[in-house]
PDB file of N, CA and C in Angstrom:
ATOM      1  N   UNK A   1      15.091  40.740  -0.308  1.00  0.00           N
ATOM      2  CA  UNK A   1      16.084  40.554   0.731  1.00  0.00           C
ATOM      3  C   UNK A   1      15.580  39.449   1.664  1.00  0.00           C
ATOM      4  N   UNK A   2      16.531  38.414   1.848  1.00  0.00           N
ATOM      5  CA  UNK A   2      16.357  36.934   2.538  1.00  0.00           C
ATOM      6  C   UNK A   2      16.439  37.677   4.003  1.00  0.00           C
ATOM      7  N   UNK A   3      15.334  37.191   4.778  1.00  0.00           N
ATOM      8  CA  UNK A   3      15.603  37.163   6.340  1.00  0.00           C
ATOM      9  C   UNK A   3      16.372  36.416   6.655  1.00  0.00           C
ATOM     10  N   UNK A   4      17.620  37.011   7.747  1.00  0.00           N
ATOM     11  CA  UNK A   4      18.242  35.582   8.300  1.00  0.00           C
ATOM     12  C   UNK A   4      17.993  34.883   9.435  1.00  0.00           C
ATOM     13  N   UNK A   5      16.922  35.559  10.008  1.00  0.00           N
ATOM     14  CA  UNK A   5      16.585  34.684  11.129  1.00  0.00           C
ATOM     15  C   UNK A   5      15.331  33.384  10.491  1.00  0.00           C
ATOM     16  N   UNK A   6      14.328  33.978   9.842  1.00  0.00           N
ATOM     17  CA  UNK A   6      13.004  33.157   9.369  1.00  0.00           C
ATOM     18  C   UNK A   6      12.928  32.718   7.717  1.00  0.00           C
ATOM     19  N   UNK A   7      14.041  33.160   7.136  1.00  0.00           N
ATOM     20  CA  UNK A   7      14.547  33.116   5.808  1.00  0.00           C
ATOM     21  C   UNK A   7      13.429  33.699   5.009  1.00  0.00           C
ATOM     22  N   UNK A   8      12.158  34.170   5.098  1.00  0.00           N
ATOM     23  CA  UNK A   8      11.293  34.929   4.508  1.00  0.00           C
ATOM     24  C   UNK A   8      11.799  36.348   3.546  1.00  0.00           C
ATOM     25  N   UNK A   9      11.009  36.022   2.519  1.00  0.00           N
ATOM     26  CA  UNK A   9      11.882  36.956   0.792  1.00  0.00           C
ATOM     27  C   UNK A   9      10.809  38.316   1.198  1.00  0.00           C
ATOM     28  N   UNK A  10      11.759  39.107   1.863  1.00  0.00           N
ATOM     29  CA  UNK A  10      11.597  40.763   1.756  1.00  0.00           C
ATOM     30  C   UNK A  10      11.521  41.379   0.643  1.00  0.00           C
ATOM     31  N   UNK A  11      11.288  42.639   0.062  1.00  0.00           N
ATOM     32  CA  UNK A  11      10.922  43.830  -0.592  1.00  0.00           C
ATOM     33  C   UNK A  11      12.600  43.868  -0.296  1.00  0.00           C
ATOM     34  N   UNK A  12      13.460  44.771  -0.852  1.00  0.00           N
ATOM     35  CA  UNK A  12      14.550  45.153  -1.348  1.00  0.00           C
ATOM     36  C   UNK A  12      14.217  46.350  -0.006  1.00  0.00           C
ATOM     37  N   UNK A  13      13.777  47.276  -0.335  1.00  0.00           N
ATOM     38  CA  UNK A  13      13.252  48.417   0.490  1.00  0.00           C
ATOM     39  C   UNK A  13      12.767  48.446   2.186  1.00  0.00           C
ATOM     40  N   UNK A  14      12.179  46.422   2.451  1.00  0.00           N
ATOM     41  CA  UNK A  14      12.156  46.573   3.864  1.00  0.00           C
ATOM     42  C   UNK A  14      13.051  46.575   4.950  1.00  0.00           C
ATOM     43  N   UNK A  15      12.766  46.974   5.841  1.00  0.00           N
ATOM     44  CA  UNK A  15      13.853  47.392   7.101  1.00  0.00           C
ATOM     45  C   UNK A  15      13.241  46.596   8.165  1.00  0.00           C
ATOM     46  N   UNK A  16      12.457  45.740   8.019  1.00  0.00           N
ATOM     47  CA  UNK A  16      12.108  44.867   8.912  1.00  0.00           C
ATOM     48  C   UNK A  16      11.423  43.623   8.365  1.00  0.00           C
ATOM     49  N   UNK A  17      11.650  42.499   8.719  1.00  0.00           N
ATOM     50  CA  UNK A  17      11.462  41.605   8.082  1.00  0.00           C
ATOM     51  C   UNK A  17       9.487  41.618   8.355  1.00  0.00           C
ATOM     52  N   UNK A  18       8.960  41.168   7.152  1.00  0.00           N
ATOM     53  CA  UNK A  18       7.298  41.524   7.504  1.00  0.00           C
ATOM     54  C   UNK A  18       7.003  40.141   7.882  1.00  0.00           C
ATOM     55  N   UNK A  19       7.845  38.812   7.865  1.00  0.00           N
ATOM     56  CA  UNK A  19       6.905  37.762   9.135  1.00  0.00           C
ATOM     57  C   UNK A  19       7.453  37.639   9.991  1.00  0.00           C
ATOM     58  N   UNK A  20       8.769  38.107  10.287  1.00  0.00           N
ATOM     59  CA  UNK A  20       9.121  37.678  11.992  1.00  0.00           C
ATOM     60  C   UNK A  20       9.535  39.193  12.902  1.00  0.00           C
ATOM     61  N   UNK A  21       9.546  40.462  12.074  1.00  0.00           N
ATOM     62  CA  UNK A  21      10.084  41.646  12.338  1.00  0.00           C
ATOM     63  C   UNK A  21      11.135  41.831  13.094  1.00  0.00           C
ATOM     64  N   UNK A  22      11.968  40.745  12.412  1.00  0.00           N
ATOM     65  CA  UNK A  22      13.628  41.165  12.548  1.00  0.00           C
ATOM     66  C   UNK A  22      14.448  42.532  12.187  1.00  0.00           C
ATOM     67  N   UNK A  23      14.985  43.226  12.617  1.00  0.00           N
ATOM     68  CA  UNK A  23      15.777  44.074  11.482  1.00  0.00           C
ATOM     69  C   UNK A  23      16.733  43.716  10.777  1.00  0.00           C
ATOM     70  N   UNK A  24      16.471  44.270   9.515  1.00  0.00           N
ATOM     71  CA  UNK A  24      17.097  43.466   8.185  1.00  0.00           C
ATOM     72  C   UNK A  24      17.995  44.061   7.983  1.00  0.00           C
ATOM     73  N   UNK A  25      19.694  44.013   7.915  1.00  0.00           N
ATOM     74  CA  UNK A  25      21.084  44.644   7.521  1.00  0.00           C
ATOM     75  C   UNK A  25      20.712  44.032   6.044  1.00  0.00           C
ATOM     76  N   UNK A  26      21.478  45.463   5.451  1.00  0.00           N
ATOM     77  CA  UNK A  26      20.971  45.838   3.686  1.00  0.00           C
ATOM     78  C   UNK A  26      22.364  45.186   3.226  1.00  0.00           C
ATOM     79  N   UNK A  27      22.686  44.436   2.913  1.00  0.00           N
ATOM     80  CA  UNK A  27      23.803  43.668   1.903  1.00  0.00           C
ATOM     81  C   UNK A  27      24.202  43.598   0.513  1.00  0.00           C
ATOM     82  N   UNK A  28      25.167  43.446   0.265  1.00  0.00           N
ATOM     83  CA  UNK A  28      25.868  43.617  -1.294  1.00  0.00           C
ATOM     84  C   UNK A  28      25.796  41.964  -1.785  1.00  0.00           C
ATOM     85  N   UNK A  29      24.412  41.516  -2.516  1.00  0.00           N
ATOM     86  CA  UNK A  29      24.449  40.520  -3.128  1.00  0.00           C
ATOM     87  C   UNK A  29      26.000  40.117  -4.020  1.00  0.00           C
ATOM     88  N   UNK A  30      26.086  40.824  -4.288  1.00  0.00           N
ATOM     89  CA  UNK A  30      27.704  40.406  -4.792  1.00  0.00           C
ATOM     90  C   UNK A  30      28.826  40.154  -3.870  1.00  0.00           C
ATOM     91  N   UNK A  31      29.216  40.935  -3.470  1.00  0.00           N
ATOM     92  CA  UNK A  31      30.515  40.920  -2.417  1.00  0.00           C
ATOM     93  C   UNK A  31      30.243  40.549  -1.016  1.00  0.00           C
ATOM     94  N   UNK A  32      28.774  40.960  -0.649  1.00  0.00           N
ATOM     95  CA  UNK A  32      28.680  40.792   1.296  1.00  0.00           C
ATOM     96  C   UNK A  32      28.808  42.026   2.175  1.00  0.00           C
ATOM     97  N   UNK A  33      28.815  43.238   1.648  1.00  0.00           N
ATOM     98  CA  UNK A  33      29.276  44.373   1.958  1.00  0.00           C
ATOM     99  C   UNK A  33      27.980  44.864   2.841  1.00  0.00           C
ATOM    100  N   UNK A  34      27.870  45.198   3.809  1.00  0.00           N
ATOM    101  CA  UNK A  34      26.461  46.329   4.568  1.00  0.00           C
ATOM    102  C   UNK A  34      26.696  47.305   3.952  1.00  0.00           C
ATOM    103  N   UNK A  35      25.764  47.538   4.160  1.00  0.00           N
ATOM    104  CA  UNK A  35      25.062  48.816   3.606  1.00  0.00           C
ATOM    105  C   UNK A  35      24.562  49.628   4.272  1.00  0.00           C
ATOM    106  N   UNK A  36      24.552  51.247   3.490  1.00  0.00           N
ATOM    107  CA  UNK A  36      23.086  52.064   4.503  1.00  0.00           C
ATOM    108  C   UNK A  36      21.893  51.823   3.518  1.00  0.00           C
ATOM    109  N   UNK A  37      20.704  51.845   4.597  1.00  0.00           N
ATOM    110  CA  UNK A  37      19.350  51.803   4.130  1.00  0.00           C
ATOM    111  C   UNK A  37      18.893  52.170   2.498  1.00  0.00           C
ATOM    112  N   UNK A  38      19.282  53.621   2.464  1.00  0.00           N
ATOM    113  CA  UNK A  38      19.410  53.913   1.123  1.00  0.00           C
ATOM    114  C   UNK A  38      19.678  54.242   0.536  1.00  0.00           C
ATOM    115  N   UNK A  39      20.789  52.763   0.254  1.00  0.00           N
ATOM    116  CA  UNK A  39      22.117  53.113  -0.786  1.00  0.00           C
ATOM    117  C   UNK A  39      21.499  52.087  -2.294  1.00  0.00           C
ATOM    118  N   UNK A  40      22.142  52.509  -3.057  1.00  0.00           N
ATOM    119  CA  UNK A  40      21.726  51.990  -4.771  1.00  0.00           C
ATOM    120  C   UNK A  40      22.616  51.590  -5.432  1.00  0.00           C
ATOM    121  N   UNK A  41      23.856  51.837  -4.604  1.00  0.00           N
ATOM    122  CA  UNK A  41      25.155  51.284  -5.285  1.00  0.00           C
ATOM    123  C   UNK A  41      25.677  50.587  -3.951  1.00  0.00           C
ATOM    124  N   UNK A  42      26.642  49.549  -4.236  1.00  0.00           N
ATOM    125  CA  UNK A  42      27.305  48.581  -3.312  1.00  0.00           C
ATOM    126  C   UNK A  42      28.968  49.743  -3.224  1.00  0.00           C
ATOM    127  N   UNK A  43      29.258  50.235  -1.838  1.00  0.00           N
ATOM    128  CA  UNK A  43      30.369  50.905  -1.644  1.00  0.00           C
ATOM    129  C   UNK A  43      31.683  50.653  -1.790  1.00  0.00           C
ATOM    130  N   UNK A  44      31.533  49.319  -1.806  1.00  0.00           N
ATOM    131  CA  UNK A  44      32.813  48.066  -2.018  1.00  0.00           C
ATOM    132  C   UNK A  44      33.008  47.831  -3.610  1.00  0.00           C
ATOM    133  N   UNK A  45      31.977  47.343  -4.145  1.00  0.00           N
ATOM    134  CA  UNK A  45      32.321  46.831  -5.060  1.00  0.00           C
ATOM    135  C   UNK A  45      31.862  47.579  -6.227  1.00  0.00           C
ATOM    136  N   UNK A  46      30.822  48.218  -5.986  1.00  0.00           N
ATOM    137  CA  UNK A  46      30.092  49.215  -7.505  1.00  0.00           C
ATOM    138  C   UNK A  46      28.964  48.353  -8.099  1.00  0.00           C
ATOM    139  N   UNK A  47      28.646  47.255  -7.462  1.00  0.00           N
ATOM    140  CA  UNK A  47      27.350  47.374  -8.449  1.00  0.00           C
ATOM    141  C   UNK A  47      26.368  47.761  -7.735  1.00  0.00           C
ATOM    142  N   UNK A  48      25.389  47.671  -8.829  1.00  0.00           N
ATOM    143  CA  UNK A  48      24.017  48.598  -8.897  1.00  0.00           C
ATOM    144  C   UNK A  48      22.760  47.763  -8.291  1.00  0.00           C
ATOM    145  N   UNK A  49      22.615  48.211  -6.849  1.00  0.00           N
ATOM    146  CA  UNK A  49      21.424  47.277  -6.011  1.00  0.00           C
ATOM    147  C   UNK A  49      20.121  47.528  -6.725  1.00  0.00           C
ATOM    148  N   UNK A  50      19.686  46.382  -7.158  1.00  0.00           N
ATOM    149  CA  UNK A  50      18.589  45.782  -7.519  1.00  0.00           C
ATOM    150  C   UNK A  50      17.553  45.225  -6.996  1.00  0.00           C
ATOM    151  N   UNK A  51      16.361  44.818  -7.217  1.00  0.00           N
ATOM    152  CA  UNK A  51      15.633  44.332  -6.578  1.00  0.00           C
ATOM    153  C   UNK A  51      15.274  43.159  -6.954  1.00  0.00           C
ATOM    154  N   UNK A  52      14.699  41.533  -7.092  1.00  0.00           N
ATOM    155  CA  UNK A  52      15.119  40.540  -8.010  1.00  0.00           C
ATOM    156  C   UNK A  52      14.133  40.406  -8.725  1.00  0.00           C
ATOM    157  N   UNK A  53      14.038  40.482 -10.340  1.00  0.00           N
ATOM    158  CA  UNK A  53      13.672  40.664 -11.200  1.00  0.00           C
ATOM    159  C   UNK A  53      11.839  39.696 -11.264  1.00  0.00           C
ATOM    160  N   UNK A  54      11.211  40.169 -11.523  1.00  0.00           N
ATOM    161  CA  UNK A  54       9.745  39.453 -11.420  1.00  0.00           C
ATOM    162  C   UNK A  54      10.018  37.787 -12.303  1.00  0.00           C
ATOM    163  N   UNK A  55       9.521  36.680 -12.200  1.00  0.00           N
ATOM    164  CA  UNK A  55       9.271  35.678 -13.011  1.00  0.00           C
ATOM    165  C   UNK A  55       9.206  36.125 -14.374  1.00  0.00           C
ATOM    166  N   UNK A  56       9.389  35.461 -15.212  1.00  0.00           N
ATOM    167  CA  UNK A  56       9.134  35.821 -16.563  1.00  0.00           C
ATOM    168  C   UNK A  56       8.106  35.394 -17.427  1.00  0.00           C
ATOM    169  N   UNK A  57       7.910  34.709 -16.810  1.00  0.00           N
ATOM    170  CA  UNK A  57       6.052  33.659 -17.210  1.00  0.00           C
ATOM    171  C   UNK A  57       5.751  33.467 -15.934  1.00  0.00           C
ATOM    172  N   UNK A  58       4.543  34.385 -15.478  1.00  0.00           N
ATOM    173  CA  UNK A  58       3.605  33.640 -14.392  1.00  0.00           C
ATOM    174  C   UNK A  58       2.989  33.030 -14.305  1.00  0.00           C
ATOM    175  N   UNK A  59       2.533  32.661 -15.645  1.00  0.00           N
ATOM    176  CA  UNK A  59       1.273  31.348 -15.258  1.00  0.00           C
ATOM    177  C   UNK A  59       2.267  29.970 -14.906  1.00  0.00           C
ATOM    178  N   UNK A  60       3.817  30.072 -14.934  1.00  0.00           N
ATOM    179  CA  UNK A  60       4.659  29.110 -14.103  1.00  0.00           C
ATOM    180  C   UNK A  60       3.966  29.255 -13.130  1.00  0.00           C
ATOM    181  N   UNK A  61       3.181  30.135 -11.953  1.00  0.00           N
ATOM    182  CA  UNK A  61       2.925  30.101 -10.599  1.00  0.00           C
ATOM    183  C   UNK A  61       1.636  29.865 -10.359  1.00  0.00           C
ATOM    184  N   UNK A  62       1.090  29.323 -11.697  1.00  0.00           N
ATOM    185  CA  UNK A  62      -0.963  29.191 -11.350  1.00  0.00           C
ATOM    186  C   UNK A  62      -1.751  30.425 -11.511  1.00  0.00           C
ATOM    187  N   UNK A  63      -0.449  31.669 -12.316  1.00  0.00           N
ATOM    188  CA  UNK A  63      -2.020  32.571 -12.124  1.00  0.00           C
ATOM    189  C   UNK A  63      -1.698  32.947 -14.073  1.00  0.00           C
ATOM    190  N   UNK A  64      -3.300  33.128 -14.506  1.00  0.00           N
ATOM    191  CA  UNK A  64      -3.695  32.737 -16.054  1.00  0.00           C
ATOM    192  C   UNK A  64      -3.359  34.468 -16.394  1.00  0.00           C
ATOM    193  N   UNK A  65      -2.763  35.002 -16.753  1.00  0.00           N
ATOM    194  CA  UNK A  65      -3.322  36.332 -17.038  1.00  0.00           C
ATOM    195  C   UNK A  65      -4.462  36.807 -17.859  1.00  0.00           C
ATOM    196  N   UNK A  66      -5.094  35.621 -18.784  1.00  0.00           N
ATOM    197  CA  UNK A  66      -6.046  35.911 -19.698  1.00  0.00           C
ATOM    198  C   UNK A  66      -6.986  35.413 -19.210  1.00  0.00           C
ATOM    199  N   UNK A  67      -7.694  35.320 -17.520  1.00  0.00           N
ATOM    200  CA  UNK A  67      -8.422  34.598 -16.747  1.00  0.00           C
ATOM    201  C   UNK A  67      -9.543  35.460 -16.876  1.00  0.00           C
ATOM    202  N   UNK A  68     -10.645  35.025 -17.198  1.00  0.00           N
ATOM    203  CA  UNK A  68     -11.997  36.281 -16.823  1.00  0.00           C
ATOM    204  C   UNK A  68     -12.521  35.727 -15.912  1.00  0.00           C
ATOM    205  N   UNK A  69     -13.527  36.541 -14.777  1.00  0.00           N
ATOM    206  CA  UNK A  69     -14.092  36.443 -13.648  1.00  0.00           C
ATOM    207  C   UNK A  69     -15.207  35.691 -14.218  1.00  0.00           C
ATOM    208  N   UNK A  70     -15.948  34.943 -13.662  1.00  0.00           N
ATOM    209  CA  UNK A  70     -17.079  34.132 -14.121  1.00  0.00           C
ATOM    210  C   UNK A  70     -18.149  34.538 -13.209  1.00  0.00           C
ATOM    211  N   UNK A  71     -20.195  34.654 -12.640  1.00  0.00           N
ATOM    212  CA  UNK A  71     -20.774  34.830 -12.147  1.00  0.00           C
ATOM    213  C   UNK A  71     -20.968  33.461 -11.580  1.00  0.00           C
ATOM    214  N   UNK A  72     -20.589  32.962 -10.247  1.00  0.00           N
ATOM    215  CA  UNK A  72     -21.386  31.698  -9.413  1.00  0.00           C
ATOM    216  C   UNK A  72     -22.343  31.671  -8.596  1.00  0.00           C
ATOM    217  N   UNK A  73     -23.212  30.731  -8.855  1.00  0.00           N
ATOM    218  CA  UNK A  73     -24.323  30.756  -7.924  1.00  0.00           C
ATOM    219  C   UNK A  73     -24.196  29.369  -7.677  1.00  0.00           C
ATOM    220  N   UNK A  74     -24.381  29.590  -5.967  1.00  0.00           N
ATOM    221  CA  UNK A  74     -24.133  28.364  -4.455  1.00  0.00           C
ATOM    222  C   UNK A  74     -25.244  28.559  -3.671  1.00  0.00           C
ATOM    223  N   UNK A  75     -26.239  27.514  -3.751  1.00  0.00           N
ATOM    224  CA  UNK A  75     -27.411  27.220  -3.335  1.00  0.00           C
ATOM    225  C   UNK A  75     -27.259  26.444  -1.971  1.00  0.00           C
ATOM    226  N   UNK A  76     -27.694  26.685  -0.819  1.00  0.00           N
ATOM    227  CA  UNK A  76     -27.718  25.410   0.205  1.00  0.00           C
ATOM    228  C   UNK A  76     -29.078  25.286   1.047  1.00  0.00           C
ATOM    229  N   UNK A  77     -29.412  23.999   1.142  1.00  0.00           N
ATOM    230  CA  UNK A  77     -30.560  23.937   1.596  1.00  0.00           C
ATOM    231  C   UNK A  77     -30.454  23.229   2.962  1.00  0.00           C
ATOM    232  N   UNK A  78     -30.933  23.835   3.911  1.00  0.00           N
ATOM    233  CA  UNK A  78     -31.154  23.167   5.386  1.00  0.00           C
ATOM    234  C   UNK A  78     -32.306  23.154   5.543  1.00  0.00           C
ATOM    235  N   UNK A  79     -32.486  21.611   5.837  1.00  0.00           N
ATOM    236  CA  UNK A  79     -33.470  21.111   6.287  1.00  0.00           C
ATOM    237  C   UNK A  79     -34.293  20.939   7.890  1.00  0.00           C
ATOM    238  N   UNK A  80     -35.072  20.850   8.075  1.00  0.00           N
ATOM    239  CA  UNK A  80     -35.578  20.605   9.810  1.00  0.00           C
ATOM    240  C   UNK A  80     -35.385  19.410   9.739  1.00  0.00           C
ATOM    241  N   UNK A  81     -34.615  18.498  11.334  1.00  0.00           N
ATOM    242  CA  UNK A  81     -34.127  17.266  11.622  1.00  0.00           C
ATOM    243  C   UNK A  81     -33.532  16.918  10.328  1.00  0.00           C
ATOM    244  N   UNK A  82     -32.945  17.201   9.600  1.00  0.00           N
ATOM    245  CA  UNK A  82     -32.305  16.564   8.479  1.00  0.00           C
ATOM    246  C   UNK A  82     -31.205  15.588   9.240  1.00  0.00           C
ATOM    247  N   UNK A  83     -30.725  15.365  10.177  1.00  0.00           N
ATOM    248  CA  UNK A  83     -29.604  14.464  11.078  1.00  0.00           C
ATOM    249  C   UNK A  83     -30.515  13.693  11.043  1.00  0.00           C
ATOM    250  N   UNK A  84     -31.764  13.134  11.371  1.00  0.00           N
ATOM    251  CA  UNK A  84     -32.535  12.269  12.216  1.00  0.00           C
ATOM    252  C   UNK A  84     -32.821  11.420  10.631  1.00  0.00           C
ATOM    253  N   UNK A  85     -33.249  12.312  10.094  1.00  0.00           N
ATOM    254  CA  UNK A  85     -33.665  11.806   9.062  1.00  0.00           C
ATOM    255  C   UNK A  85     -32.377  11.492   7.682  1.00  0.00           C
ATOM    256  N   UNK A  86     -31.416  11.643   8.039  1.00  0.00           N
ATOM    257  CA  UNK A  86     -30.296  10.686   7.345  1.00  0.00           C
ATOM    258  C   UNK A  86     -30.025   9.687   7.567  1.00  0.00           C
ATOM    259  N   UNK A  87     -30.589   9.823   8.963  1.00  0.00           N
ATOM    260  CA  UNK A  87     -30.386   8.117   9.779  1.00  0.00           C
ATOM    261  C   UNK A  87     -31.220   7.409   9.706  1.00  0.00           C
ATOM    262  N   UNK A  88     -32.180   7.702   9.213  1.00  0.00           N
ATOM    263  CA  UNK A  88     -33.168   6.706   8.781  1.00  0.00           C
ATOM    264  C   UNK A  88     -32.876   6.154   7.446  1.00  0.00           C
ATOM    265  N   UNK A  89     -32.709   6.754   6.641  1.00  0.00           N
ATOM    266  CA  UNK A  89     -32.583   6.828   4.950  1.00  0.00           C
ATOM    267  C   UNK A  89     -30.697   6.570   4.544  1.00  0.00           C
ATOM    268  N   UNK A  90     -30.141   6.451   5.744  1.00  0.00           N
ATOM    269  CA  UNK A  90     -28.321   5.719   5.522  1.00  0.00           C
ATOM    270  C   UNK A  90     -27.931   6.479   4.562  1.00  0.00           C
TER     271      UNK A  90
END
């Protein structure tokens, strides 16, 4: 569910928008109809409120599902006067 004040994509189920905490009127994607909170059918028109269907390939969005975690090791070394001594050595 689209916020209409911050246009931010709600949960079907929220009653307040979660980045600007507007309250969200529950609507009939089809017709335009309000709604109560929790209704599953549109009163106007009969269809069946949904929630919008997940992507169908996510790695469209950057994430691999066949990704394995890898072990990294990040070493850093600080030096004493290391400033003074960059400026010597440019």
């Amino acid at each position: 569910m689209q916020c209409p004040k911050c246009h931010f994509e709600n949960p079907l189920e929220a009653l307040f928008c979660m980045n600007c905490g507007v309250k969200l009127e529950k609507k009939c994607s089809h017709c335009g109809a309000e709604l109560p909170e929790n209704a599953l059918f549109c009163m106007k028109c009969g269809k069946k409120l949904t929630p919008k269907d997940p992507p169908a390939d996510d790695t469209q969005q950057g994430i691999d599902l066949n990704a394995e975690r890898r072990q990294l090791t990040v070493m850093f070394c600080d030096l004493v006067d290391s400033t003074a001594l960059s400026e010597k050595l440019d």
